[in-house]
N, C-alpha and C. Protein backbone atom coordinates (compact mmCIF):
# COMPACT_ATOMS: atom_id res chain seq x y z
N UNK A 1 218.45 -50.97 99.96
CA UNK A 1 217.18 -50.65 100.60
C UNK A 1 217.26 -51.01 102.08
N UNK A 2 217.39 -49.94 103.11
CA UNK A 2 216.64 -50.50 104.42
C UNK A 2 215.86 -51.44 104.50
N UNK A 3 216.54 -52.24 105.97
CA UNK A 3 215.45 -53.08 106.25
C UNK A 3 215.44 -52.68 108.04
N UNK A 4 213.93 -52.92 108.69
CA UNK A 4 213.34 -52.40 109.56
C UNK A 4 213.17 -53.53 110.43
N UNK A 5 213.84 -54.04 111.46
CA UNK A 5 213.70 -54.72 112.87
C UNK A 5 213.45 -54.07 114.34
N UNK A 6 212.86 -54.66 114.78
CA UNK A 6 212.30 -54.53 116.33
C UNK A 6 212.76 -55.91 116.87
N UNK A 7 213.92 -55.01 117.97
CA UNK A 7 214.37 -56.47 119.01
C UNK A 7 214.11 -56.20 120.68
N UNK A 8 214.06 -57.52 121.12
CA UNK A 8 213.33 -57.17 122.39
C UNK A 8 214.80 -57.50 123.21
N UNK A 9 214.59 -55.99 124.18
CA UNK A 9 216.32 -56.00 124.86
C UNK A 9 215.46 -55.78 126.31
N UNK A 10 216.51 -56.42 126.98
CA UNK A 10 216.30 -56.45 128.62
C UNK A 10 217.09 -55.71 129.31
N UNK A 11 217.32 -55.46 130.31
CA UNK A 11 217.98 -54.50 130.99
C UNK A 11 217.92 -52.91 130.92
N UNK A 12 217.25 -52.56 130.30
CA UNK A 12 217.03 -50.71 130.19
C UNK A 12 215.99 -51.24 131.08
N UNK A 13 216.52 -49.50 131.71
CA UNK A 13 216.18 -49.43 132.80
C UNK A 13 215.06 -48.18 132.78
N UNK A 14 215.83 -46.89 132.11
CA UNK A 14 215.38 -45.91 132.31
C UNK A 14 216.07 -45.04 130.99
N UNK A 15 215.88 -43.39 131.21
CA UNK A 15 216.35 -43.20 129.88
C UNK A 15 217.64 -43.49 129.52
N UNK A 16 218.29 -43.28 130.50
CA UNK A 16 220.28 -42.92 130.33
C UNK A 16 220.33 -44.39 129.68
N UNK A 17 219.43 -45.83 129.73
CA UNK A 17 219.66 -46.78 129.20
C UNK A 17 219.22 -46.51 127.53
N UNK A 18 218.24 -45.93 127.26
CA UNK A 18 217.55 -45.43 125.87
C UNK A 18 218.94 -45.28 125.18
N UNK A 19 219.48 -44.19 125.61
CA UNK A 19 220.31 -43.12 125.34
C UNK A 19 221.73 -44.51 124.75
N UNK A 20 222.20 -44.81 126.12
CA UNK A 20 223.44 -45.40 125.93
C UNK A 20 222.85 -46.39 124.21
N UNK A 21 222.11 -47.29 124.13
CA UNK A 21 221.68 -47.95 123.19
C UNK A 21 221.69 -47.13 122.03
N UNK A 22 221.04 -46.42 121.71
CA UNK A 22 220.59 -45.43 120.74
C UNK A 22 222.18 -45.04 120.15
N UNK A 23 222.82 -44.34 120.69
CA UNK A 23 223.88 -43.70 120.97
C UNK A 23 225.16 -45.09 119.87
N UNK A 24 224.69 -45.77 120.76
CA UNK A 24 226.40 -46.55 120.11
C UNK A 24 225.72 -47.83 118.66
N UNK A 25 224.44 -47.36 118.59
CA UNK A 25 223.55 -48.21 117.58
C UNK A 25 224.17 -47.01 116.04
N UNK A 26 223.53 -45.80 116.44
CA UNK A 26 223.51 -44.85 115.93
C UNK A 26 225.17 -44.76 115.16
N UNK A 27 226.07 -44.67 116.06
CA UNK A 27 227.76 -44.60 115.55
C UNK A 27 228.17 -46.26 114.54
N UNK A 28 227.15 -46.87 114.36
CA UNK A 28 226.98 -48.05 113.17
C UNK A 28 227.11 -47.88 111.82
N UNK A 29 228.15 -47.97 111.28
CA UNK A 29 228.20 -47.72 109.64
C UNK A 29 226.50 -48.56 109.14
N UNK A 30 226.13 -47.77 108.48
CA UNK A 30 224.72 -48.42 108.09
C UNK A 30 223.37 -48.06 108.13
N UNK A 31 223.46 -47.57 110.25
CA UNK A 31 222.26 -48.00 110.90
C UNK A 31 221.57 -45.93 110.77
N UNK A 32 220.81 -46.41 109.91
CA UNK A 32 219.59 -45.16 109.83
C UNK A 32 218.80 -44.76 110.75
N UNK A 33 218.45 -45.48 111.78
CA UNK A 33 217.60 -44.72 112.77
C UNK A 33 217.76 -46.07 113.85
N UNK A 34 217.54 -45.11 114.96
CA UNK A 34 217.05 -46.15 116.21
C UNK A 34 216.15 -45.38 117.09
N UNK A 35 214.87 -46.27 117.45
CA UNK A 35 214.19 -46.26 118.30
C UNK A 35 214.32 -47.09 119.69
N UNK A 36 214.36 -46.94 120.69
CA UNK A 36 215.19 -47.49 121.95
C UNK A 36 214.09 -46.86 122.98
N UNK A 37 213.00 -48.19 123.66
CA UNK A 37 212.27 -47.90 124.26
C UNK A 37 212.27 -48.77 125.44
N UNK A 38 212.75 -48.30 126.72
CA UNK A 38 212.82 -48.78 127.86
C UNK A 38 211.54 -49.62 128.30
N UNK A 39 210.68 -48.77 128.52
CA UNK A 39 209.20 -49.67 129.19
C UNK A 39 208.56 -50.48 128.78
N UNK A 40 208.51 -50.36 126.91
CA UNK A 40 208.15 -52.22 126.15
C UNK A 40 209.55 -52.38 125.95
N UNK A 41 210.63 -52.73 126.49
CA UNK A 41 211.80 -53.60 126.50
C UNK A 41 212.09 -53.75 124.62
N UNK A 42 212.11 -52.62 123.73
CA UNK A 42 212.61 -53.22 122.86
C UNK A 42 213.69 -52.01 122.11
N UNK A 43 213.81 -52.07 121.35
CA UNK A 43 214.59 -51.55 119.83
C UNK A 43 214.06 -51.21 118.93
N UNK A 44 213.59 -50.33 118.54
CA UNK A 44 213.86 -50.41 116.18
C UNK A 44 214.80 -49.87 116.06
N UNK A 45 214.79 -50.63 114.43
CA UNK A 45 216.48 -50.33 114.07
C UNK A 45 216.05 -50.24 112.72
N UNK A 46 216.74 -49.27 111.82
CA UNK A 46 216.59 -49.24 110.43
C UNK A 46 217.43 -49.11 110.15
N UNK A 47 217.70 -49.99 108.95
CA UNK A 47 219.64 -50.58 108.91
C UNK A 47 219.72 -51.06 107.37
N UNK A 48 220.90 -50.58 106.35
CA UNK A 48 221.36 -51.28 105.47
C UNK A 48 221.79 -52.17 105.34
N UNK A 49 221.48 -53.25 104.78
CA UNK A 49 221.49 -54.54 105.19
C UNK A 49 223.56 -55.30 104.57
N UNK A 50 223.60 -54.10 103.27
CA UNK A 50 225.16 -54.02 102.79
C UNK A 50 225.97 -53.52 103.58
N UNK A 51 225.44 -52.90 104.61
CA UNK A 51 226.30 -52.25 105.58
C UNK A 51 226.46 -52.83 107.22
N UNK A 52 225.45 -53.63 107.23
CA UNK A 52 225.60 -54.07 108.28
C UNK A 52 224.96 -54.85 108.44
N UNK A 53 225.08 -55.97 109.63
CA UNK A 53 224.13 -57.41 109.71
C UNK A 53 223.21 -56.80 110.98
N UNK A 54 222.33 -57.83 111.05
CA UNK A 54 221.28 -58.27 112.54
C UNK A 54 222.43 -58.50 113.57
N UNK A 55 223.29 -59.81 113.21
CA UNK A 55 223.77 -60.32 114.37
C UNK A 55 225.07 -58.91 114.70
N UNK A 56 225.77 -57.94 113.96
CA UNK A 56 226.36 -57.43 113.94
C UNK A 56 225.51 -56.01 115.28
N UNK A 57 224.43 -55.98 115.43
CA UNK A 57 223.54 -54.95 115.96
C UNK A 57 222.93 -55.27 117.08
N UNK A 58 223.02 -56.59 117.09
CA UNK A 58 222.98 -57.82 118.04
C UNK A 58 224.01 -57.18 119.53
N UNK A 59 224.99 -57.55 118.81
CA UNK A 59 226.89 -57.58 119.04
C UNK A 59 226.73 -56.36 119.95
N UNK A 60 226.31 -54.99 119.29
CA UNK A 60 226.43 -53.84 119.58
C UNK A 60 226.00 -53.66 120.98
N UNK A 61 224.46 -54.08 121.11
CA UNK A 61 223.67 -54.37 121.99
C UNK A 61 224.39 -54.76 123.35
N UNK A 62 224.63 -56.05 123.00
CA UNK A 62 225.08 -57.11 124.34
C UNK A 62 226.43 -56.53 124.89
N UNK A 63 227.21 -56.01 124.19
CA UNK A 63 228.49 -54.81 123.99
C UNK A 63 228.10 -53.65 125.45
N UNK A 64 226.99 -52.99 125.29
CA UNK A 64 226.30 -52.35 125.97
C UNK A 64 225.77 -52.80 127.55
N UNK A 65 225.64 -54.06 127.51
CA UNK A 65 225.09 -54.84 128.58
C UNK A 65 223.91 -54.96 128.82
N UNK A 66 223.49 -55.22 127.56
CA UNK A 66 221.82 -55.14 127.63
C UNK A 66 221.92 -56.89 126.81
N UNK A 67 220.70 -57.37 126.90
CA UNK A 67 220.48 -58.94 126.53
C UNK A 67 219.31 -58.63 125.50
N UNK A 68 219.36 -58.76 124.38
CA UNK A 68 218.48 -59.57 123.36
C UNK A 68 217.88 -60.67 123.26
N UNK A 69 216.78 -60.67 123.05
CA UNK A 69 215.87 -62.40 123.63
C UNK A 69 215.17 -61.79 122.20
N UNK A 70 215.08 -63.32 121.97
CA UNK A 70 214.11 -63.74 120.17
C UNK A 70 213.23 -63.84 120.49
């Protein structure tokens, strides 16, 4: 069963930042959907949880050069 997180990422800027996020979230064994919204600074992510972790999507993120704050 999916499970459904919203993380708050810093550094998007604009769309090409949406995009880059979305993009390499998306190529995630697992990850079912991403929402990637620049102007409220966050993420959704709908993700198999057998297929993949938080901190693993985390990884992806910071990979990107964007910062995740709890």
């Amino acid at each position: 069963m999916a499970e459904s997180v919203v993380l708050s990422v810093t550094g998007m800027k604009c769309g090409g930042c949406e995009a880059n996020v979305t993009g390499k979230l998306e190529a995630v064994n697992g990850v079912e959907s991403v929402k990637a919204a620049f102007k409220e600074n966050t993420v959704a992510v709908d993700y198999d949880p057998e297929l993949t972790s938080l901190a693993a999507l985390k990884d992806v993120i910071t990979g990107a050069g964007f910062t995740v704050t709890d």
